[in-house]
Protein backbone atom coordinates (compact mmCIF):
# COMPACT_ATOMS: atom_id res chain seq x y z
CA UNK A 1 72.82 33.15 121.66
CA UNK A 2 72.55 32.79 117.68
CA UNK A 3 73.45 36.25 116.07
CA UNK A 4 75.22 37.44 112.74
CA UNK A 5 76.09 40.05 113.91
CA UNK A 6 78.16 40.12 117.36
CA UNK A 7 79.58 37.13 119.12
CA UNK A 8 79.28 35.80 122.25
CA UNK A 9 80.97 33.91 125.20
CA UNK A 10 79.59 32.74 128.08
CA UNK A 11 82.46 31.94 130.67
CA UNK A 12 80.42 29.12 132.95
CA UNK A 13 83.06 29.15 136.01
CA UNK A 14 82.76 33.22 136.26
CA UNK A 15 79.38 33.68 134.95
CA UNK A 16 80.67 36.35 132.51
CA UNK A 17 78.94 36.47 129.47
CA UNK A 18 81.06 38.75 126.44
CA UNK A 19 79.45 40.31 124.30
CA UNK A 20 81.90 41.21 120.58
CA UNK A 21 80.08 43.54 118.18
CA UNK A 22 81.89 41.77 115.06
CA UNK A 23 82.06 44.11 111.89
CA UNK A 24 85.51 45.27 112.34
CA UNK A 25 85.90 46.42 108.53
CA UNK A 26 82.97 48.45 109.18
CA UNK A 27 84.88 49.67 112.45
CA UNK A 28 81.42 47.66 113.89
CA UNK A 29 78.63 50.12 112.51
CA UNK A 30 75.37 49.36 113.57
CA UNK A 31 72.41 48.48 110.73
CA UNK A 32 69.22 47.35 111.07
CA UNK A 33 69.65 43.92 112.28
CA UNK A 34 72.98 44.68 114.60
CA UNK A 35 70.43 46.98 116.57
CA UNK A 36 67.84 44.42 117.03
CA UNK A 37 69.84 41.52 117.44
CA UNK A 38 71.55 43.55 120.74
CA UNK A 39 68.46 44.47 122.06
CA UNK A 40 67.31 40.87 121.59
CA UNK A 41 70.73 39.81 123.26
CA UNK A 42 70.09 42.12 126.04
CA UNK A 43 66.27 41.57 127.04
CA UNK A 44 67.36 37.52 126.28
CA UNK A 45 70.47 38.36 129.31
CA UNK A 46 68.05 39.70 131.46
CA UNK A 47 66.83 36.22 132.95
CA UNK A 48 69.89 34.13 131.42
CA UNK A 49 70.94 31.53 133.74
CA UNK A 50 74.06 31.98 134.94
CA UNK A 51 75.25 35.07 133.54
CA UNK A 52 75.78 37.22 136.29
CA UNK A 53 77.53 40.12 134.80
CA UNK A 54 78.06 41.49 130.63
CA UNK A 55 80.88 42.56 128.90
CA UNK A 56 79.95 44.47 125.55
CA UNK A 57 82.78 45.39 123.34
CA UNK A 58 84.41 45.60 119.71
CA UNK A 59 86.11 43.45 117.65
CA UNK A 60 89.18 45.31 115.74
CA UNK A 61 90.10 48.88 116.48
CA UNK A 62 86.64 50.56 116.95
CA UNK A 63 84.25 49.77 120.06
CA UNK A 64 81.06 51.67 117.59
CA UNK A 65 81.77 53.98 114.67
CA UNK A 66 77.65 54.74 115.23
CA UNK A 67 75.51 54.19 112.31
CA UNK A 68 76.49 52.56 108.38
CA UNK A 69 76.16 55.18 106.63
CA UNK A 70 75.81 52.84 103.60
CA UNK A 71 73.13 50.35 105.36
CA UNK A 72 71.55 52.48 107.60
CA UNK A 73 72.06 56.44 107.06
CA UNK A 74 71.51 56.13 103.06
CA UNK A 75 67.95 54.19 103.66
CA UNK A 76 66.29 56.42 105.64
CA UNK A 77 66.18 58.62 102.89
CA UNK A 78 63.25 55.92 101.69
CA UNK A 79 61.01 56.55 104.38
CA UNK A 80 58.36 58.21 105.23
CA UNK A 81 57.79 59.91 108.42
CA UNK A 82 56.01 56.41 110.35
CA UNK A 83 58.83 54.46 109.06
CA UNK A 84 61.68 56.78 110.39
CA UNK A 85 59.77 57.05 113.90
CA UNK A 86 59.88 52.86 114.02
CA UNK A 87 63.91 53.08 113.35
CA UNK A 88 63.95 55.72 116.31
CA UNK A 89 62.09 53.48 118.29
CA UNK A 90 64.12 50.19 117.43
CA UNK A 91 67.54 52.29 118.43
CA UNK A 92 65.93 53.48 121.67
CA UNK A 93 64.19 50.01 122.56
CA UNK A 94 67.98 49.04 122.46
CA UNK A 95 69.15 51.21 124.96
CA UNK A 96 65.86 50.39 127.52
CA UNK A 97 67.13 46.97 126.76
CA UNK A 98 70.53 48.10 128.34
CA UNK A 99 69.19 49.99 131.00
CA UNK A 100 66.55 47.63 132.34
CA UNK A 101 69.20 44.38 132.15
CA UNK A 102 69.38 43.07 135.81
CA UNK A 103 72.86 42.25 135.26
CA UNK A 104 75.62 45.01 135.39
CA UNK A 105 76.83 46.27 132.19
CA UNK A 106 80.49 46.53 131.56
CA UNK A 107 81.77 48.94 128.58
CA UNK A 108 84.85 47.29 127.34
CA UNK A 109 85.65 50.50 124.89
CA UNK A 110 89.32 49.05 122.97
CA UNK A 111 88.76 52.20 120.27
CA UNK A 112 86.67 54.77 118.68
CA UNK A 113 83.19 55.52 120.28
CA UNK A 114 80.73 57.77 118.12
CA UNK A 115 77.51 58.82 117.87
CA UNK A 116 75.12 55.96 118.22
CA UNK A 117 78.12 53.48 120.13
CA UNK A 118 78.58 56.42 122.28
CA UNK A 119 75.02 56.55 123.47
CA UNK A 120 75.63 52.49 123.76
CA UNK A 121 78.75 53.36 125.80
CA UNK A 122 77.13 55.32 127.68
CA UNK A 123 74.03 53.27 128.77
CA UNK A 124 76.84 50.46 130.36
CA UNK A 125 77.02 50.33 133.98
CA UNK A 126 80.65 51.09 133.98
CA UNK A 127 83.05 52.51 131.35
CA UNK A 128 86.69 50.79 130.87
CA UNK A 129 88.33 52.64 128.04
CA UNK A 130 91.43 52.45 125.90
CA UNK A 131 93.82 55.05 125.62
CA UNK A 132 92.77 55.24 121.58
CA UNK A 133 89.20 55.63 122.61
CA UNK A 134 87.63 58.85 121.64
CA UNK A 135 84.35 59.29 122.02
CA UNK A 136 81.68 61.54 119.96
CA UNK A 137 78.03 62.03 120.30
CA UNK A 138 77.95 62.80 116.38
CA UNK A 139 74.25 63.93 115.77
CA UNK A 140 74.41 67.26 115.22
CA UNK A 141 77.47 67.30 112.59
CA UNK A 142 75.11 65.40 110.38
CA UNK A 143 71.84 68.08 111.06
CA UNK A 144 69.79 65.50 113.90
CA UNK A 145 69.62 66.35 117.57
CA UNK A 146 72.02 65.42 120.23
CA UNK A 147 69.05 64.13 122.17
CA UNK A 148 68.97 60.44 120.30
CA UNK A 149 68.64 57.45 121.77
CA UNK A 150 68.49 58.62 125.37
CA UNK A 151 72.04 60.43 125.29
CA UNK A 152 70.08 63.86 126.81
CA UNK A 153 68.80 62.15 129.48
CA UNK A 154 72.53 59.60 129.94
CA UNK A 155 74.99 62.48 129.59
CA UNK A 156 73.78 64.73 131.98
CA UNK A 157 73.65 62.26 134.69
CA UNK A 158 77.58 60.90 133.84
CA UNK A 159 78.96 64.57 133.35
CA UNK A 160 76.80 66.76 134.25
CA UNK A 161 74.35 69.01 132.58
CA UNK A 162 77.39 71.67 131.12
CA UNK A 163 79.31 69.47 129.39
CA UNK A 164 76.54 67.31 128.45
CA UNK A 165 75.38 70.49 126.73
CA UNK A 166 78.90 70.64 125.32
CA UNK A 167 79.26 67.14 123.93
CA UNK A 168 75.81 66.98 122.61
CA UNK A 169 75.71 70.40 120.65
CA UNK A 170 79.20 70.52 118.94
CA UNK A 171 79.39 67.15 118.17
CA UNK A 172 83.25 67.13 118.52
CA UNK A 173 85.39 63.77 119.50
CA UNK A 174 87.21 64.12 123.14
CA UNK A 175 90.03 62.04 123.47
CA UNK A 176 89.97 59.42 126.75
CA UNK A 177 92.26 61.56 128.86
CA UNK A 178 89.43 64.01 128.68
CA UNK A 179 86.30 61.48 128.87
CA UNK A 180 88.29 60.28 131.96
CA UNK A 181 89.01 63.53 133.70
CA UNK A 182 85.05 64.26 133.00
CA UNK A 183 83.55 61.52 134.27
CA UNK A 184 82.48 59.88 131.21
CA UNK A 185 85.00 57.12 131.42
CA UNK A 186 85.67 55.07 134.56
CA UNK A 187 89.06 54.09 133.72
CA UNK A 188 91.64 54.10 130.91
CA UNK A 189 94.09 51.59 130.30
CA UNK A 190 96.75 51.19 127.66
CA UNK A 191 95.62 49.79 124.39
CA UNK A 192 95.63 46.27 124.46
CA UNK A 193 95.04 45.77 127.95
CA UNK A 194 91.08 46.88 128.25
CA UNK A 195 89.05 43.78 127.78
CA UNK A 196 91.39 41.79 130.40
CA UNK A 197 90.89 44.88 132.91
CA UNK A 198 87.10 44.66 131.73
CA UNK A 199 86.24 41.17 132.46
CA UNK A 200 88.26 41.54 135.47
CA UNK A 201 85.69 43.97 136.73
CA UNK A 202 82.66 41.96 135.24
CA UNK A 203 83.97 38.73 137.54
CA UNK A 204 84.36 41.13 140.72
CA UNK A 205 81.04 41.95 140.16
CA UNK A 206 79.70 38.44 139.17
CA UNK A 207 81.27 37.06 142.85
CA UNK A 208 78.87 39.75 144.31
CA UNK A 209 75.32 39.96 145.73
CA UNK A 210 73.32 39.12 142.77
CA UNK A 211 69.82 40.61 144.53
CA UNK A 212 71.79 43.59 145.93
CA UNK A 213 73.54 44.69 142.79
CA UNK A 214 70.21 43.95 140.58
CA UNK A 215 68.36 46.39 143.10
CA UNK A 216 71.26 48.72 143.00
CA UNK A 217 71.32 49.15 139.32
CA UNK A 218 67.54 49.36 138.83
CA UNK A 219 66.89 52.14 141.59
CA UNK A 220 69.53 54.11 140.36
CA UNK A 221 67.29 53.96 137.14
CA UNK A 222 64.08 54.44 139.06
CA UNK A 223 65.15 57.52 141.45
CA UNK A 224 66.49 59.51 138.45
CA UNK A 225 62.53 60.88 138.29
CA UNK A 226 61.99 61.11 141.96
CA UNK A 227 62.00 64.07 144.69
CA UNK A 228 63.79 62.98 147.73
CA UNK A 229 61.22 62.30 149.85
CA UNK A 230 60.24 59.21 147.02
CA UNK A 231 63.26 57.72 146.85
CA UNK A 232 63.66 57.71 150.60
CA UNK A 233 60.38 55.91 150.44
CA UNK A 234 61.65 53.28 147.94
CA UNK A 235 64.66 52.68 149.16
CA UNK A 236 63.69 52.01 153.21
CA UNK A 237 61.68 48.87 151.51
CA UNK A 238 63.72 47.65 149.04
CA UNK A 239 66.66 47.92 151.61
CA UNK A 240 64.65 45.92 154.00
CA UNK A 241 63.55 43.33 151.81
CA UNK A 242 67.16 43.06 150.98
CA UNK A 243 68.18 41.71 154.47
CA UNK A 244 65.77 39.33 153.87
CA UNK A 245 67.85 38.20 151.38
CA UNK A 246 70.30 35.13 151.63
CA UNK A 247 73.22 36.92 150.79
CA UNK A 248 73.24 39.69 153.93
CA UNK A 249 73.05 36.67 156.23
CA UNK A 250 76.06 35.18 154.31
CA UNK A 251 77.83 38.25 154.49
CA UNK A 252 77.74 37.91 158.34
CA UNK A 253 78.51 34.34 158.68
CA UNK A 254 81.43 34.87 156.12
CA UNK A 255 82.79 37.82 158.52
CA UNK A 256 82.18 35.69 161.80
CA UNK A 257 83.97 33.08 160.66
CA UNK A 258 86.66 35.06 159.39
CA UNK A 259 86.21 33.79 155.29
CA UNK A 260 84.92 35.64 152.07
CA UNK A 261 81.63 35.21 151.09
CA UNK A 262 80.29 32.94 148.76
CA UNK A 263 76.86 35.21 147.47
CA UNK A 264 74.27 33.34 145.66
């Protein structure tokens, strides 16, 4: 994975692969190239071999500050109205990169989270914060819309549509406490501790049902859009073509013969 601007770590044995966003003096602001070297990363983790589960997270004391101001936020000002709609797509193809990644998606958040990192954050699979990390969906304090970058469509769905509403108009950082307590967060953990407890999760989840957990992650996508009668539809098949897969009947044999499994 050759990139200047995060690094990367793919443990063989686990089949975590760790993703570091790596401008720490920046407090890891995304520019132009960090945003499509990630969604390169992402669409390129998608069929990796191996990797069976992703850590993304910050080097220093800021998972995302959001946007350079100096590199990113000061050039727009240059373009016209077709080039600012091609940045909007770029940031956005990043998160459908996130999203449509077979593998889960583990937020490793060891500081700060704002505007565009928090839409990042919230596009992982699962959220394991630091006590230091606040979180901000920014846009509106500088004049833009909360809905960027998917965050209208995210929030909702990890807090519900109120607070969404909340987070999204005012702008305002919460502390993790409160991003806990809300939903937004899956865990907290004292600073220091987060991207043990993170790739702990990520290897749980790489020992699991690779089929299973790829189908669970893309139907939770997929029935976001659907009436209930659709995704009762969807899921009787995929379920069934499931227990055609290798892993149910090693989940069986492992429990008849009294062992953990060992899923492909």
């Amino acid at each position: 994975m050759q990139a200047k601007s995060f690094l990367y770590h793919h443990d063989q044995e686990s089949g975590v692969a760790t993703v570091t966003l790596n401008r720490p003096q920046r407090l890891n602001a995304l520019t132009f190239e960090v945003y499509d070297e990630l969604r390169q990363c992402f669409l390129a983790l998608d069929g990796e071999p191996g990797v069976r589960s992703i850590v993304l997270t910050g080097s220093g004391r800021a998972f995302c500050s959001g946007g350079d101001v100096e590199e990113i936020i000061g050039e727009l000002f240059k373009l016209d109205y077709r080039g600012l709609l091609d940045f909007t797509r770029r940031t956005g193809a990043l998160i459908l990169a996130m999203l449509r990644c077979r593998r889960p998606i583990i937020g490793a958040l060891n500081g700060t989270v704002a505007g565009a990192g928090a839409v990042i954050a919230s596009a992982c699979d699962i959220r394991i914060a630091s006590e230091t990390a606040k979180i901000a969906y920014l846009f509106t304090k500088v004049g833009l819309s909360g809905a960027d970058m998917g965050a209208s469509w995210l929030l909702p769905r990890l807090v519900g549509h109120g607070r969404a509403s909340e987070l999204l108009m005012t702008g305002d950082f919460i502390d993790a406490q409160e991003a806990y307590r809300i939903g937004l967060y899956n865990r907290v953990v004292p600073v220091g501790e987060v991207l043990g407890v993170a790739q702990e999760w990520a290897r749980k989840l790489a020992r699991g049902p690779s089929f299973g957990l790829e189908v669970t992650k893309m139907m939770l996508l997929r029935e976001a859009a659907m009436d209930v009668e659709s995704a009762m539809a969807n899921e009787v098949e995929i379920q069934a073509a499931c227990m055609e897969d290798p892993n149910f009947r090693e989940s069986y044999d492992a429990f008849v013969e009294k062992r953990k499994p060992r899923f492909q």
